[in-house]
PDB file of N, CA and C in Angstrom:
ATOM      1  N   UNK A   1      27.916  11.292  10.037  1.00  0.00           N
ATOM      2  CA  UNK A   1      26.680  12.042   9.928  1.00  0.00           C
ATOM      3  C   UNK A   1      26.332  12.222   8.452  1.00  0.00           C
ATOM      4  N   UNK A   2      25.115  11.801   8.086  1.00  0.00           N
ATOM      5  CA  UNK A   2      24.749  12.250   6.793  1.00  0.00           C
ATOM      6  C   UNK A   2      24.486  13.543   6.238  1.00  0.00           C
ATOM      7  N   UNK A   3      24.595  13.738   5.004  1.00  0.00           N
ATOM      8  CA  UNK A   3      24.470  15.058   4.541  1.00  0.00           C
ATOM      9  C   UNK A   3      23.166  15.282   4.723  1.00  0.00           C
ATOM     10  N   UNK A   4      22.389  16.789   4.468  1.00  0.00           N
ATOM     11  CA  UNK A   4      21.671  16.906   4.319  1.00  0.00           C
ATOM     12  C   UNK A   4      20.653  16.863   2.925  1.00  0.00           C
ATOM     13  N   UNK A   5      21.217  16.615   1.975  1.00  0.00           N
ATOM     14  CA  UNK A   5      21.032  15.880   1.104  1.00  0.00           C
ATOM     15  C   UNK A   5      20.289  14.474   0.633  1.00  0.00           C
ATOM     16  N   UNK A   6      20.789  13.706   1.440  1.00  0.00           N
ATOM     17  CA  UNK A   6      21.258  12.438   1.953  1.00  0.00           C
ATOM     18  C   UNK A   6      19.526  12.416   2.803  1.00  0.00           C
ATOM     19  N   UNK A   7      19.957  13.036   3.659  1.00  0.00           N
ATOM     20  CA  UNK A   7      17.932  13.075   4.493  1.00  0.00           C
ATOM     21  C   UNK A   7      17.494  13.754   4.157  1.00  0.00           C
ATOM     22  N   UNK A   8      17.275  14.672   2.847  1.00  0.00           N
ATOM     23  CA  UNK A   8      16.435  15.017   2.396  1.00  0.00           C
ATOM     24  C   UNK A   8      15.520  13.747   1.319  1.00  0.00           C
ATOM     25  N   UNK A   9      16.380  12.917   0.431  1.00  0.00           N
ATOM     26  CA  UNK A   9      16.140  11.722  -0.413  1.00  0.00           C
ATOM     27  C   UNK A   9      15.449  10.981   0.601  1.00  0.00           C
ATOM     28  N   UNK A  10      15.841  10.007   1.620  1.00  0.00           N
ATOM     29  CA  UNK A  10      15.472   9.386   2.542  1.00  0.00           C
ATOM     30  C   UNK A  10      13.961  10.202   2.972  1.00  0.00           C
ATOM     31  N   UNK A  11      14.218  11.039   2.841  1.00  0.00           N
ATOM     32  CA  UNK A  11      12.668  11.488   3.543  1.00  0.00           C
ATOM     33  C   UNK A  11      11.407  11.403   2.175  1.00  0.00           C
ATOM     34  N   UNK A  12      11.706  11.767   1.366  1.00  0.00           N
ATOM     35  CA  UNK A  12      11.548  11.819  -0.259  1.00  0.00           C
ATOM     36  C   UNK A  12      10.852  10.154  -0.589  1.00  0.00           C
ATOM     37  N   UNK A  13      11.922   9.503  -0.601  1.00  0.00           N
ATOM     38  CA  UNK A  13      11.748   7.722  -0.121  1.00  0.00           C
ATOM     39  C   UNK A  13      10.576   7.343   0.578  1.00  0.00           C
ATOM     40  N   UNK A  14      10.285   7.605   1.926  1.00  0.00           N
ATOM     41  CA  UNK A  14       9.616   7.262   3.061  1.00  0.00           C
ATOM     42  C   UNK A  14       8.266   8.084   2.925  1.00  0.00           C
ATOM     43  N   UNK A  15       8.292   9.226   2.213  1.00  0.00           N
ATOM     44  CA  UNK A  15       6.876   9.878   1.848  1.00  0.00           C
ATOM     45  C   UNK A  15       6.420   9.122   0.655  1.00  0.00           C
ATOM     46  N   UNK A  16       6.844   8.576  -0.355  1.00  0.00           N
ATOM     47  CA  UNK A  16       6.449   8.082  -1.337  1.00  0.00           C
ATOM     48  C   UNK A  16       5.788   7.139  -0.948  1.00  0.00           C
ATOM     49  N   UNK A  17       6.612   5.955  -0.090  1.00  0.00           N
ATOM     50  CA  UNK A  17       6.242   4.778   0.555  1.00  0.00           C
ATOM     51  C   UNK A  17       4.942   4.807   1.309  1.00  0.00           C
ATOM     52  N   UNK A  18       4.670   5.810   1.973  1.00  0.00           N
ATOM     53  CA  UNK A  18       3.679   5.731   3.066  1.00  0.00           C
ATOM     54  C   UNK A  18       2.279   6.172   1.478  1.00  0.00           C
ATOM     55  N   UNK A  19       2.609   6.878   0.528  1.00  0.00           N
ATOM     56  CA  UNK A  19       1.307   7.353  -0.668  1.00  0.00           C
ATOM     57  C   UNK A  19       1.064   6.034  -1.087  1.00  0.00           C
ATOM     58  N   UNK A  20       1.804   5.079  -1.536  1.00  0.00           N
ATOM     59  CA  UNK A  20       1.594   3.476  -2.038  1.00  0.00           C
ATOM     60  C   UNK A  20       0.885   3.101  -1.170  1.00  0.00           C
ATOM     61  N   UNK A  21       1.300   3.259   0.274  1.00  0.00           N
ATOM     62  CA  UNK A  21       0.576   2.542   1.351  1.00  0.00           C
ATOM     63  C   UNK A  21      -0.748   3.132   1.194  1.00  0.00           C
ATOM     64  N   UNK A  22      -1.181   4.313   1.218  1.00  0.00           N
ATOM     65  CA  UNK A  22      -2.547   4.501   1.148  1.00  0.00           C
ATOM     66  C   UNK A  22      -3.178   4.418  -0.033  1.00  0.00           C
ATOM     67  N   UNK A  23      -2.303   4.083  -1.046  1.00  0.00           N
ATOM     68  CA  UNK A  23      -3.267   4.029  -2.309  1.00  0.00           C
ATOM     69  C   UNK A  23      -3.677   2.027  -2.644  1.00  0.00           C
ATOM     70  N   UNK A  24      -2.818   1.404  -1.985  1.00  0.00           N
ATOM     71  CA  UNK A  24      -3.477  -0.163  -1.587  1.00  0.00           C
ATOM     72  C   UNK A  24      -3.908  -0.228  -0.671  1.00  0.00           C
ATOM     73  N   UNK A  25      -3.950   0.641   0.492  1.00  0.00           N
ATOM     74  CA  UNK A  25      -5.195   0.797   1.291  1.00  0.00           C
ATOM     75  C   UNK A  25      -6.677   0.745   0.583  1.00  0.00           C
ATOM     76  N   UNK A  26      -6.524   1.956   0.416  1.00  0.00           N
ATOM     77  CA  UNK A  26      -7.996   2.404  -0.319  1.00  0.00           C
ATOM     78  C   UNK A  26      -8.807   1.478  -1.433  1.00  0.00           C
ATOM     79  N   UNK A  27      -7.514   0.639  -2.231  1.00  0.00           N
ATOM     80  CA  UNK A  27      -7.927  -0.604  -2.985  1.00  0.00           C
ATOM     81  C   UNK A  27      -8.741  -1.439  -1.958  1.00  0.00           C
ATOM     82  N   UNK A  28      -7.921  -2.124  -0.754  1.00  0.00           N
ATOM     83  CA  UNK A  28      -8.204  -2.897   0.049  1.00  0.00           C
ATOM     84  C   UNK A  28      -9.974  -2.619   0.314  1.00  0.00           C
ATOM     85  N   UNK A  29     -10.154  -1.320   0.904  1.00  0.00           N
ATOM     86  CA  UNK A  29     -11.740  -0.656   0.912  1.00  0.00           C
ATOM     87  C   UNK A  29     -12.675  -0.772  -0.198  1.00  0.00           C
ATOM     88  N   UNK A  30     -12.143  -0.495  -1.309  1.00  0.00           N
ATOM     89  CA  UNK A  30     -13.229  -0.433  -2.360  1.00  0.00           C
ATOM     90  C   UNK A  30     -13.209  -2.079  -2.871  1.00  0.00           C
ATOM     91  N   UNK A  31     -11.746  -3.060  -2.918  1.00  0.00           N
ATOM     92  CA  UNK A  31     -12.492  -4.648  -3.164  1.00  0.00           C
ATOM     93  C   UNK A  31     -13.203  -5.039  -1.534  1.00  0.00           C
ATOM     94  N   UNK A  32     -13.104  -4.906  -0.817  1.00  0.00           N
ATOM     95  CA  UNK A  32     -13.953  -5.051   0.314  1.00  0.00           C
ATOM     96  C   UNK A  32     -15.147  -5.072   0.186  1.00  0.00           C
ATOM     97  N   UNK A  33     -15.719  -3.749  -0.266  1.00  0.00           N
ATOM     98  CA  UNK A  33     -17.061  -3.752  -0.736  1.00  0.00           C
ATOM     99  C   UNK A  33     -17.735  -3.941  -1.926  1.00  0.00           C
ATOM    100  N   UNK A  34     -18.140  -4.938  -2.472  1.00  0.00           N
ATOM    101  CA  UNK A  34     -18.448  -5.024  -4.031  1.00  0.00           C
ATOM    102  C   UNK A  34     -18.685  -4.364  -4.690  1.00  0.00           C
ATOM    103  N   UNK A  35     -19.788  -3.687  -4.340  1.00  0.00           N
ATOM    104  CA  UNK A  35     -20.384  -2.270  -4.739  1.00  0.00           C
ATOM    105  C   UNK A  35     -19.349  -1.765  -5.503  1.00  0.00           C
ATOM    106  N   UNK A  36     -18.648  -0.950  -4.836  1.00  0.00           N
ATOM    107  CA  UNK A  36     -17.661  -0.166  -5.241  1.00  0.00           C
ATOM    108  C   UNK A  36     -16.561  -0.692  -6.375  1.00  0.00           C
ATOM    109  N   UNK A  37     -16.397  -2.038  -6.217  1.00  0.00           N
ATOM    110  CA  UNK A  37     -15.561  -2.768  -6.973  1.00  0.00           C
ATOM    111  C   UNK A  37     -16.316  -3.008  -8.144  1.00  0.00           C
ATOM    112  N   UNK A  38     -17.163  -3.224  -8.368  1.00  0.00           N
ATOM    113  CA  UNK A  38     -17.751  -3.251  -9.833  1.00  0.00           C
ATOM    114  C   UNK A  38     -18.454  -1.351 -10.270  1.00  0.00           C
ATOM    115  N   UNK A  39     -18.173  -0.578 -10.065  1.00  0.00           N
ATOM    116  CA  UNK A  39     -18.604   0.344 -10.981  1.00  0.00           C
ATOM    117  C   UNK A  39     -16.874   0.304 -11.725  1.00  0.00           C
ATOM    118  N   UNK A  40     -17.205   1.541 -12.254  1.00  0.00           N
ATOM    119  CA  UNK A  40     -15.956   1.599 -13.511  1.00  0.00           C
ATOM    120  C   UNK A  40     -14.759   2.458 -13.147  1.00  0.00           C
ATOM    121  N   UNK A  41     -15.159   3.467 -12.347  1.00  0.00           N
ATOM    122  CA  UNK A  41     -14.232   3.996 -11.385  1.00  0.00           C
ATOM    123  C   UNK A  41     -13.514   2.838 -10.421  1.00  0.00           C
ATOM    124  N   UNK A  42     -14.283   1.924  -9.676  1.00  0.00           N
ATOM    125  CA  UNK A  42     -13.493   0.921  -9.106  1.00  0.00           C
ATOM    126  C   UNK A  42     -12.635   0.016  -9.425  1.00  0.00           C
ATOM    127  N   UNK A  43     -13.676  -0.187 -10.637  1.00  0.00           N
ATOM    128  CA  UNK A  43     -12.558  -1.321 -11.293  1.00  0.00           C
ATOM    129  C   UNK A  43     -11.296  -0.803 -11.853  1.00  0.00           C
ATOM    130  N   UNK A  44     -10.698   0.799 -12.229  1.00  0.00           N
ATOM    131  CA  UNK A  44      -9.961   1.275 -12.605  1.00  0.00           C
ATOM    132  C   UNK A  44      -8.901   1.109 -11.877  1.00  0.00           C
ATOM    133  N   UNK A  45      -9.995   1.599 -10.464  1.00  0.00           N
ATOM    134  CA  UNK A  45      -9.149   2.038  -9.236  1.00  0.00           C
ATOM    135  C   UNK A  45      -8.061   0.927  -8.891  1.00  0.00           C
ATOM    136  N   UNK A  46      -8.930  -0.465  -8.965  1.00  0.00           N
ATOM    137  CA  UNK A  46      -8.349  -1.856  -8.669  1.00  0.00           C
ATOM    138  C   UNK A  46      -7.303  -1.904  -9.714  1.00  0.00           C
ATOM    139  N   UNK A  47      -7.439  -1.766 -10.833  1.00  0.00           N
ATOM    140  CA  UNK A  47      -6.222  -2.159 -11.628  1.00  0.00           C
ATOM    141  C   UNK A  47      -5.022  -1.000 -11.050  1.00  0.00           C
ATOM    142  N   UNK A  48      -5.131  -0.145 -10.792  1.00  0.00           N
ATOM    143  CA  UNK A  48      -4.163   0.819 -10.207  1.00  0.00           C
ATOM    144  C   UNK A  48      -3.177  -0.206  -9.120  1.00  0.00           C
ATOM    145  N   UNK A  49      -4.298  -0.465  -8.106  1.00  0.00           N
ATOM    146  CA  UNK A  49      -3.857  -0.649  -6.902  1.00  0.00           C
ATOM    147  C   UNK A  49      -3.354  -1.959  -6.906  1.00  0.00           C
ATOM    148  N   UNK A  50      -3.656  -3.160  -8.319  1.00  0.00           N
ATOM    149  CA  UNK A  50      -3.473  -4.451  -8.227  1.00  0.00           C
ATOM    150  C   UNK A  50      -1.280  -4.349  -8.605  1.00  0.00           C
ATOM    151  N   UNK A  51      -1.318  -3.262  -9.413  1.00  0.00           N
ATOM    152  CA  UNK A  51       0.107  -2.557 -10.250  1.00  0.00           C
ATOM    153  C   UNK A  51       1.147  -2.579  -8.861  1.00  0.00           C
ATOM    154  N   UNK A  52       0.440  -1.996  -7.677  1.00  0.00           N
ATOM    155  CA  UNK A  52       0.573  -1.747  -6.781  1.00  0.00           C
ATOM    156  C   UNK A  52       1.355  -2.620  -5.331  1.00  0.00           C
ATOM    157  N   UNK A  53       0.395  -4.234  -5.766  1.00  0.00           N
ATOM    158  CA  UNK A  53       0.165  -5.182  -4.933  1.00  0.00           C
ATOM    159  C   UNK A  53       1.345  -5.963  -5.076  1.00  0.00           C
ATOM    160  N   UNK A  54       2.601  -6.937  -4.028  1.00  0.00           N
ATOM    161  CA  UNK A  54       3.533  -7.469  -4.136  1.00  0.00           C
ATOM    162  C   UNK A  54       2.444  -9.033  -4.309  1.00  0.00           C
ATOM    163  N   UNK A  55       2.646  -9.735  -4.894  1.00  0.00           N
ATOM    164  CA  UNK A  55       2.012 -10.948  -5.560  1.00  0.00           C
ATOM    165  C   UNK A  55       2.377 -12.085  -4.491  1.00  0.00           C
ATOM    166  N   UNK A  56       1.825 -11.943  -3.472  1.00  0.00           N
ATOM    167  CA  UNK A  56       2.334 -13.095  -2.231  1.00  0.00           C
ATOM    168  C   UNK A  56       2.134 -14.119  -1.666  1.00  0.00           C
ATOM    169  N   UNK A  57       0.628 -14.566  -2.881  1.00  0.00           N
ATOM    170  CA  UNK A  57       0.102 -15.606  -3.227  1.00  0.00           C
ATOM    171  C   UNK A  57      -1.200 -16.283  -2.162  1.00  0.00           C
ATOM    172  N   UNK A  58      -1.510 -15.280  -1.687  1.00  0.00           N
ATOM    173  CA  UNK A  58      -2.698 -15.862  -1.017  1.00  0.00           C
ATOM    174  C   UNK A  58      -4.129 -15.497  -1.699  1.00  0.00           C
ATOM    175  N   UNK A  59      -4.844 -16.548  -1.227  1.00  0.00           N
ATOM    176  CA  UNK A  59      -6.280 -16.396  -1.394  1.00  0.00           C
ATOM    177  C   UNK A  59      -7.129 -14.641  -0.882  1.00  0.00           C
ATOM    178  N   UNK A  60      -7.801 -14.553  -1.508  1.00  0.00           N
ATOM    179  CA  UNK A  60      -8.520 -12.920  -1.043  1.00  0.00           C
ATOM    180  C   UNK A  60      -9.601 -14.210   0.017  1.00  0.00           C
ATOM    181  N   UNK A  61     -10.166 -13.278   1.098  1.00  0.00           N
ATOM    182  CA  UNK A  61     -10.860 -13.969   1.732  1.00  0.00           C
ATOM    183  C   UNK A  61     -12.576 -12.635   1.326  1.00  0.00           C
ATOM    184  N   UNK A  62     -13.791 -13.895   1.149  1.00  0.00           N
ATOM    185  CA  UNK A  62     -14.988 -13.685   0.680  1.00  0.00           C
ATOM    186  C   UNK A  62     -15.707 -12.534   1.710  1.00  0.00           C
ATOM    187  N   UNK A  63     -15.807 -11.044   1.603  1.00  0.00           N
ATOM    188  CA  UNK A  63     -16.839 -10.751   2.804  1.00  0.00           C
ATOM    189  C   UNK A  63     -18.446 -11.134   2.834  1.00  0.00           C
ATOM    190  N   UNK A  64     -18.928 -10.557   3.608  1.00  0.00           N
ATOM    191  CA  UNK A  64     -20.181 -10.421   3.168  1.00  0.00           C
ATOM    192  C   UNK A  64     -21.007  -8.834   2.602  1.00  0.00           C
ATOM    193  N   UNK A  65     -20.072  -8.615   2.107  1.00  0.00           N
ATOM    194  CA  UNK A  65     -20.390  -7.080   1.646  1.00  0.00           C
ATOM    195  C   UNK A  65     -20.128  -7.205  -0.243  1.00  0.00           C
ATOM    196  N   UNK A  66     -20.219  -8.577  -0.864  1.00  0.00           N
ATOM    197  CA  UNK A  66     -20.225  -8.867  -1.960  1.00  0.00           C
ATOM    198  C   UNK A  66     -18.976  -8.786  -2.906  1.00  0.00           C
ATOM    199  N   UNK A  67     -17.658  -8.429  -1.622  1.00  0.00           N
ATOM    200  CA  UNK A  67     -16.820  -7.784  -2.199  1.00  0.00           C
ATOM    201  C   UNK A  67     -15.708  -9.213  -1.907  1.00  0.00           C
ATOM    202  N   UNK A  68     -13.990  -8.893  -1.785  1.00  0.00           N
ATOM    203  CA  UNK A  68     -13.191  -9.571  -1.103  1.00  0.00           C
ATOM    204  C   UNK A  68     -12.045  -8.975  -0.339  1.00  0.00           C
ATOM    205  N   UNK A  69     -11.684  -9.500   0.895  1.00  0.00           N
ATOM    206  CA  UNK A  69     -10.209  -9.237   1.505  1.00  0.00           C
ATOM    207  C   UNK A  69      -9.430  -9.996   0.839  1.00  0.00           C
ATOM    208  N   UNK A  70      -8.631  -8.404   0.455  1.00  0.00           N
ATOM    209  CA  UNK A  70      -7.458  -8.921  -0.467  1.00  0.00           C
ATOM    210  C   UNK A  70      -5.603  -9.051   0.714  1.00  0.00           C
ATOM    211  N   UNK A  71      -5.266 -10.276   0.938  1.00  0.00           N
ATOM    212  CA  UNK A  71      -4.504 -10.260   1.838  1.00  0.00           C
ATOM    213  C   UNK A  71      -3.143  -9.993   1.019  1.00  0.00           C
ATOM    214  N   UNK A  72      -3.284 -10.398   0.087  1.00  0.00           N
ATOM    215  CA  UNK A  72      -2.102  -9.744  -0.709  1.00  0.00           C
ATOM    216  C   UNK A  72      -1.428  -8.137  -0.622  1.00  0.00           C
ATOM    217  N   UNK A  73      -2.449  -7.107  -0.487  1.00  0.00           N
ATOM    218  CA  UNK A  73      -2.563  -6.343  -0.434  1.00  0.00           C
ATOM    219  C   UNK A  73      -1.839  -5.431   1.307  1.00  0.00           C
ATOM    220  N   UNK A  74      -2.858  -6.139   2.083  1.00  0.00           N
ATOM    221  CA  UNK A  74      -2.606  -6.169   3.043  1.00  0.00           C
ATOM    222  C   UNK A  74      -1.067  -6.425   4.046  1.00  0.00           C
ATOM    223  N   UNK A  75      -0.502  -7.787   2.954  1.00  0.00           N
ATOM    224  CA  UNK A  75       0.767  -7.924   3.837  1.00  0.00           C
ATOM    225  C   UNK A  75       1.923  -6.801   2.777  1.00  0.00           C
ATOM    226  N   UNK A  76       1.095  -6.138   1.986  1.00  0.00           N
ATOM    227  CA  UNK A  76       2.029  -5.177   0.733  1.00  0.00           C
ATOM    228  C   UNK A  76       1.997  -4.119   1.616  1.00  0.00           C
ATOM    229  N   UNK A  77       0.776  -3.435   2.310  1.00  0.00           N
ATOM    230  CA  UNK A  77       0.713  -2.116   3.160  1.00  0.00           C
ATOM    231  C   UNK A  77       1.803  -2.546   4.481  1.00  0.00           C
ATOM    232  N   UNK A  78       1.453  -3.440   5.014  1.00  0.00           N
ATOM    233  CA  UNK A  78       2.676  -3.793   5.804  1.00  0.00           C
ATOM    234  C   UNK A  78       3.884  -3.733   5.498  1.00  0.00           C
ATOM    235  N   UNK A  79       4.608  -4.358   4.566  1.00  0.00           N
ATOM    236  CA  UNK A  79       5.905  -4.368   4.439  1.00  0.00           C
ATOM    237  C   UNK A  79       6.582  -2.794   4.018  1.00  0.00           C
ATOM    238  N   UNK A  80       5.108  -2.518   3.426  1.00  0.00           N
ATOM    239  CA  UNK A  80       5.882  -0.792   2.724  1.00  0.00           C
ATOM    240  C   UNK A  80       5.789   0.150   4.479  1.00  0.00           C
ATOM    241  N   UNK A  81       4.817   0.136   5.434  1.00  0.00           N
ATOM    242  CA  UNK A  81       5.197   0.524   6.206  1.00  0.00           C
ATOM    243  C   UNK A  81       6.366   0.275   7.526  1.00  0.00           C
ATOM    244  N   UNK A  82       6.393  -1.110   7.614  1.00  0.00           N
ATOM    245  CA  UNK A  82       7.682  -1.556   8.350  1.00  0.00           C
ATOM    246  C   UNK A  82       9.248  -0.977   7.360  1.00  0.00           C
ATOM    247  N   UNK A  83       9.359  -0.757   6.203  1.00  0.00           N
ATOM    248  CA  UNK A  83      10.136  -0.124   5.121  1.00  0.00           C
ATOM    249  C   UNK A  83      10.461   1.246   5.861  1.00  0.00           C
ATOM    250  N   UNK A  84       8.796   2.085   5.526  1.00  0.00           N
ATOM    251  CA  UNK A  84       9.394   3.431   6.391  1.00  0.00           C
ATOM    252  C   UNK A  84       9.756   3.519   7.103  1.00  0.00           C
ATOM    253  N   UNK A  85       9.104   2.883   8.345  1.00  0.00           N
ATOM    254  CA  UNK A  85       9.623   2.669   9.301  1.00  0.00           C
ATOM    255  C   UNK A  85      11.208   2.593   9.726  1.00  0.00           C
ATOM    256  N   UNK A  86      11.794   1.396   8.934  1.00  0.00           N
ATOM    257  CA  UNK A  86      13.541   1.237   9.182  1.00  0.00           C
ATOM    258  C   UNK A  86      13.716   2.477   8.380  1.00  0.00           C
ATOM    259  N   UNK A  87      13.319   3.373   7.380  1.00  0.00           N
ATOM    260  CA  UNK A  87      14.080   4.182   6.784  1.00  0.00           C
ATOM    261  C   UNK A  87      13.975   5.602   7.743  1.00  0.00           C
ATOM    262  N   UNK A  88      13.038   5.775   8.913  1.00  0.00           N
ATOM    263  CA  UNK A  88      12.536   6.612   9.739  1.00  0.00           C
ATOM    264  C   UNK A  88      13.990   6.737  10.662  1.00  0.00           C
ATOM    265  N   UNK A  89      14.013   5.276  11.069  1.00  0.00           N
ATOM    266  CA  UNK A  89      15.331   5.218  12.229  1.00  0.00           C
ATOM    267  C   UNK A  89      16.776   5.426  11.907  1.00  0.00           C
ATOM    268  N   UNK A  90      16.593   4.821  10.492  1.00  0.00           N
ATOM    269  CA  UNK A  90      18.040   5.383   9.421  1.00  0.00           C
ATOM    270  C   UNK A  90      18.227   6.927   9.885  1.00  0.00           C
ATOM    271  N   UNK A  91      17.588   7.272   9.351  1.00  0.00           N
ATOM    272  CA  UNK A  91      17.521   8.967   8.750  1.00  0.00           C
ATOM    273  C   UNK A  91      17.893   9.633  10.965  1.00  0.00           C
ATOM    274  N   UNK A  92      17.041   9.285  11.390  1.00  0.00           N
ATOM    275  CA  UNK A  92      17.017   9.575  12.573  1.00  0.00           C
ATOM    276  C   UNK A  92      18.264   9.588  13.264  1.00  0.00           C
ATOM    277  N   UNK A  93      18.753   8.879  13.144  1.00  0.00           N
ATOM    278  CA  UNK A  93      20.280   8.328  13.599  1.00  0.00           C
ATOM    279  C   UNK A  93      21.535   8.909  12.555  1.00  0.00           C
ATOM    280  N   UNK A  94      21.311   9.539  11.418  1.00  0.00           N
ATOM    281  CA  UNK A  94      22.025   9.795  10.340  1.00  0.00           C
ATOM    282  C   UNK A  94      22.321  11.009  10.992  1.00  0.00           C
TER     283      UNK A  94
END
């Protein structure tokens, strides 16, 4: 049995993980829409969220909202949530 210590970090871990996840979310939304991606707040925002992004080498796909789907991004929110996820069942079982 783990300390409580021990799942307190793990939980610590898995909250952090899921804030990344929504902060390349929210990238994902604002390059989506062009608009948003070219003022100066966006483009900030994007360099934040690009810091963010695991580099996994795909093409962004073109919307029609002037913007792009960034799949990079996308398979980054994934992996950080399948992450919590195993660290959810860790802790659970600890």
């Amino acid at each position: 049995m783990a300390s409580k210590p021990v799942r307190s970090l793990i939980t610590i871990v898995m909250d952090l993980l899921v804030l990344v996840a929504v902060c390349v979310t929210v990238g994902i939304v604002v390059r989506f829409f062009g608009a948003l991606a070219s003022t100066s707040v966006g483009e900030s925002y994007l360099r934040l969220a690009s810091m963010l992004t695991i580099p996994a080498g795909f093409d962004a796909i073109t919307t029609p909202y002037g913007g792009s789907f960034d799949v990079d991004a996308t398979i980054t929110v994934a992996v950080l949530l399948v992450v919590e996820w195993a660290l959810s069942v860790a802790r659970r079982r600890a």
